[in-house]
N, C-alpha and C. Protein backbone atom coordinates (compact mmCIF):
# COMPACT_ATOMS: atom_id res chain seq x y z
N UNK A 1 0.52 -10.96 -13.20
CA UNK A 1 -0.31 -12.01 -12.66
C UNK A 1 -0.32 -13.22 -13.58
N UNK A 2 0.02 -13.26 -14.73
CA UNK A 2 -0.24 -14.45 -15.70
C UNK A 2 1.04 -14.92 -15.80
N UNK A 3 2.26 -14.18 -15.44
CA UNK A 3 3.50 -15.43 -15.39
C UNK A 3 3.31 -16.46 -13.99
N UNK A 4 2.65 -15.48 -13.19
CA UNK A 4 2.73 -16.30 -11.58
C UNK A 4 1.65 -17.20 -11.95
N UNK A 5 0.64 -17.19 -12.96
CA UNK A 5 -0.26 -18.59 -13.28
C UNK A 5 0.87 -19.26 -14.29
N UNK A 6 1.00 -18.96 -15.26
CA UNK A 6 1.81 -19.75 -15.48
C UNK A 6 2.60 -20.43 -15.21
N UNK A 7 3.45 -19.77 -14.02
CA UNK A 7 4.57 -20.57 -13.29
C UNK A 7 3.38 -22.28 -12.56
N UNK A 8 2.60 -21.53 -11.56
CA UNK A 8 1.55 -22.93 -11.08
C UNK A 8 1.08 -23.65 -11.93
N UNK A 9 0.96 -23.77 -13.15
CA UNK A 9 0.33 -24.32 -14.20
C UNK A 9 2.39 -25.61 -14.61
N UNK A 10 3.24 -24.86 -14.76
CA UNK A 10 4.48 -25.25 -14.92
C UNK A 10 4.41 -26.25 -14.10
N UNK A 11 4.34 -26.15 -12.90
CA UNK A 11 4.59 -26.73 -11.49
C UNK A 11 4.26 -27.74 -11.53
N UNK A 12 2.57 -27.73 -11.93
CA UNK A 12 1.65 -29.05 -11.84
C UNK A 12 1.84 -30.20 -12.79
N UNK A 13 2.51 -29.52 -14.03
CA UNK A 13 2.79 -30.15 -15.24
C UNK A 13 4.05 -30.98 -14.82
N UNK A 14 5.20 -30.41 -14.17
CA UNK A 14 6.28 -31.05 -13.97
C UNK A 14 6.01 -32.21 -12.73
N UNK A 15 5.74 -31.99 -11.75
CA UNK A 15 4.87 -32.96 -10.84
C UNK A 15 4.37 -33.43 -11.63
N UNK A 16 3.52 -33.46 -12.00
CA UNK A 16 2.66 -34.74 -12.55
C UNK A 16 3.26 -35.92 -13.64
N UNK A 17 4.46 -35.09 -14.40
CA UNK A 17 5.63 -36.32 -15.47
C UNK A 17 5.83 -36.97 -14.34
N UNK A 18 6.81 -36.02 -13.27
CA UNK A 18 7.65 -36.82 -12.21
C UNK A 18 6.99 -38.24 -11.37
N UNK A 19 5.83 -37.64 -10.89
CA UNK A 19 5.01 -38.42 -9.84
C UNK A 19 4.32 -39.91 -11.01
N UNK A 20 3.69 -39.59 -11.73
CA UNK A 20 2.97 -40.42 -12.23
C UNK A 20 3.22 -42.14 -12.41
N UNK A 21 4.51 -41.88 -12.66
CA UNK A 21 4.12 -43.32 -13.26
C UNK A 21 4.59 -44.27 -11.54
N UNK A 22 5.21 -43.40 -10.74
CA UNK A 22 5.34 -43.98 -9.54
C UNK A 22 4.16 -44.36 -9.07
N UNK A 23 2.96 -43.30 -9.50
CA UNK A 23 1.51 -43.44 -8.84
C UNK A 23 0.93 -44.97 -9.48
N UNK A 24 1.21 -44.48 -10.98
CA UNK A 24 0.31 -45.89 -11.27
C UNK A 24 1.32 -47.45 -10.77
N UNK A 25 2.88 -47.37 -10.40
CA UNK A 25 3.09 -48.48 -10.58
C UNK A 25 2.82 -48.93 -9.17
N UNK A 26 2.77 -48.43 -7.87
CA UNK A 26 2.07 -48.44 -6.65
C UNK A 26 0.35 -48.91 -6.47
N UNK A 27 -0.54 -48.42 -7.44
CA UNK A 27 -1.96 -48.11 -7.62
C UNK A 27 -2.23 -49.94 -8.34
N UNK A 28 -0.75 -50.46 -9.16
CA UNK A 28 -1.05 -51.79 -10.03
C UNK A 28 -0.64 -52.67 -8.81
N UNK A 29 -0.07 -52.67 -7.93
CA UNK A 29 0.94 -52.62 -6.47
C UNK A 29 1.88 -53.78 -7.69
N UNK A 30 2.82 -53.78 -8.00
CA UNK A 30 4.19 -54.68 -8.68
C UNK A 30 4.91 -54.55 -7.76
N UNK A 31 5.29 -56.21 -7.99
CA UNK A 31 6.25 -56.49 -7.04
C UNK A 31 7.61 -55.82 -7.85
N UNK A 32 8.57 -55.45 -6.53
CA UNK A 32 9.98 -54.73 -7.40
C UNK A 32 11.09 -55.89 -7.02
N UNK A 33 11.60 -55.91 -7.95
CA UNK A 33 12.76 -56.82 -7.99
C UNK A 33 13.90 -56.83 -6.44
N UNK A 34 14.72 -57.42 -6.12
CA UNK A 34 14.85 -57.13 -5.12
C UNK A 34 16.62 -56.28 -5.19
N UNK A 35 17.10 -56.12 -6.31
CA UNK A 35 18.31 -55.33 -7.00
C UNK A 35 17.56 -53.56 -6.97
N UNK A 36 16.40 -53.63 -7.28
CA UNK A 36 15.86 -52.55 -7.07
C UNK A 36 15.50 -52.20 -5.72
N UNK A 37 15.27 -52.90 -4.63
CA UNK A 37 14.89 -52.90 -3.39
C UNK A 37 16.04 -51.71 -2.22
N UNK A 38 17.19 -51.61 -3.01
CA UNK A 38 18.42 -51.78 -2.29
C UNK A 38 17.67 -49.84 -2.29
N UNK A 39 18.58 -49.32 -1.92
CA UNK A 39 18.03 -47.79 -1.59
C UNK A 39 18.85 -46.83 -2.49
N UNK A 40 20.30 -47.30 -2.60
CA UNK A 40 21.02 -46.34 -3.81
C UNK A 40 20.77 -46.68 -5.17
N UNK A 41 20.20 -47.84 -5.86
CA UNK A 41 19.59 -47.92 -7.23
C UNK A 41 18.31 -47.29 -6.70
N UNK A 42 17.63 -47.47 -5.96
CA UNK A 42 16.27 -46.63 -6.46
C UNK A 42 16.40 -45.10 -6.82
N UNK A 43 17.59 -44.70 -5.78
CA UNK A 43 17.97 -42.63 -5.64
C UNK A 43 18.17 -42.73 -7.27
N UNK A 44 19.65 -43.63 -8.08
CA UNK A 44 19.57 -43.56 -8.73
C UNK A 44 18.90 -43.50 -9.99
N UNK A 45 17.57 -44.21 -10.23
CA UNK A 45 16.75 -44.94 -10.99
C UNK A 45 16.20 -43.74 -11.00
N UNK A 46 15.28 -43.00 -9.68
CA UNK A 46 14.37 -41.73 -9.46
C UNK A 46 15.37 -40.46 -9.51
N UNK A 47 16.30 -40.04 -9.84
CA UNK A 47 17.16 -39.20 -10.37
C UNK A 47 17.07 -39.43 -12.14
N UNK A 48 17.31 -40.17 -12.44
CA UNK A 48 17.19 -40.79 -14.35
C UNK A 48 15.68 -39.83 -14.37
N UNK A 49 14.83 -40.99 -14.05
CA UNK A 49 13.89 -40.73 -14.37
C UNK A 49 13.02 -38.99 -14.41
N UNK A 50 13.31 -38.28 -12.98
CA UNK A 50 13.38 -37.23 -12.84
C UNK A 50 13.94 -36.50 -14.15
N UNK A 51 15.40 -36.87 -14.68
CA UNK A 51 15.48 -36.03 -15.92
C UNK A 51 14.77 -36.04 -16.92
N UNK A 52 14.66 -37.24 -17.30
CA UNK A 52 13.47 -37.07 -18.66
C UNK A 52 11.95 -36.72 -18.13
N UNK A 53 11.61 -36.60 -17.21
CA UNK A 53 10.52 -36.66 -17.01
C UNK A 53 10.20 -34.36 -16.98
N UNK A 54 11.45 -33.97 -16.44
CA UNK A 54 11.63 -32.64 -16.57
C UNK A 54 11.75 -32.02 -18.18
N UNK A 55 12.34 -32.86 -18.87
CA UNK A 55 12.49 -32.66 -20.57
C UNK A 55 11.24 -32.93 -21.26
N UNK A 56 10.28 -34.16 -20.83
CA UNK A 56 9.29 -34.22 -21.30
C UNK A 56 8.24 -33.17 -20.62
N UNK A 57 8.53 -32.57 -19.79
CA UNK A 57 7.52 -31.44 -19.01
C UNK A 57 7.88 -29.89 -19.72
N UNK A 58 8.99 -30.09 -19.79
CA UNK A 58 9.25 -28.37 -20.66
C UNK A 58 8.93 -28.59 -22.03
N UNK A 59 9.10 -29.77 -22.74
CA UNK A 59 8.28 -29.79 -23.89
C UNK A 59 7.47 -29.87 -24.20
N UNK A 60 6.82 -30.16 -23.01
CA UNK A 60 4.97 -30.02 -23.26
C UNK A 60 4.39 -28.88 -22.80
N UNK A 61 5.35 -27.74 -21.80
CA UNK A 61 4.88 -26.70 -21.93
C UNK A 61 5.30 -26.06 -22.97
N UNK A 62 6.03 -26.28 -23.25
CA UNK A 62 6.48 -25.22 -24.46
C UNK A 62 5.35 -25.53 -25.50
N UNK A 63 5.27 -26.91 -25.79
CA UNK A 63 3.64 -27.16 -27.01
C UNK A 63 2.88 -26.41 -26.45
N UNK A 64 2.05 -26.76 -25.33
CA UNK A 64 1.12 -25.39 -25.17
C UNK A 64 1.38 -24.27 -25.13
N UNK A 65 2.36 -23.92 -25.13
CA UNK A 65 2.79 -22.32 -25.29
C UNK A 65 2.38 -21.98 -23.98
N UNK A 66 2.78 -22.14 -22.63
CA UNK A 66 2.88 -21.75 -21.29
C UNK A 66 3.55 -21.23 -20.61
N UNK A 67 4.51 -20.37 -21.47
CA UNK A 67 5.18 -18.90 -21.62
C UNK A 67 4.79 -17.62 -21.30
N UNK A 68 5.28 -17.36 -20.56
CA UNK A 68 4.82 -15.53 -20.88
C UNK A 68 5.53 -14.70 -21.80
């Protein structure tokens, strides 16, 4: 039962790198450039970002020790 919390605890952590800063830059509403507007730089841009945002999520579980 405590890896399957752990795993939901993982989950929320990785969602929340991923999602966030999309949330706040929507929430500030910024205008986006219009090179960014196009639909294959954004896949691209939200693929990048997605990776570090997964590296910064396993290293912050791993700091808390959210391992079984």
């Amino acid at each position: 039962m405590t890896q399957f919390l752990f795993l939901i605890i993982d989950v929320f952590v990785a969602v929340a790198f991923i999602a966030a800063p999309w949330v706040i830059l929507a929430k500030l509403n910024v205008q986006w450039p219009n090179w960014l507007k196009d639909g294959i730089v954004g896949v691209i841009v939200f693929v990048i970002w997605t990776g570090f945002a997964l590296y910064f999520a396993t290293q912050t579980i791993l700091w808390l020790g959210l391992v079984p």
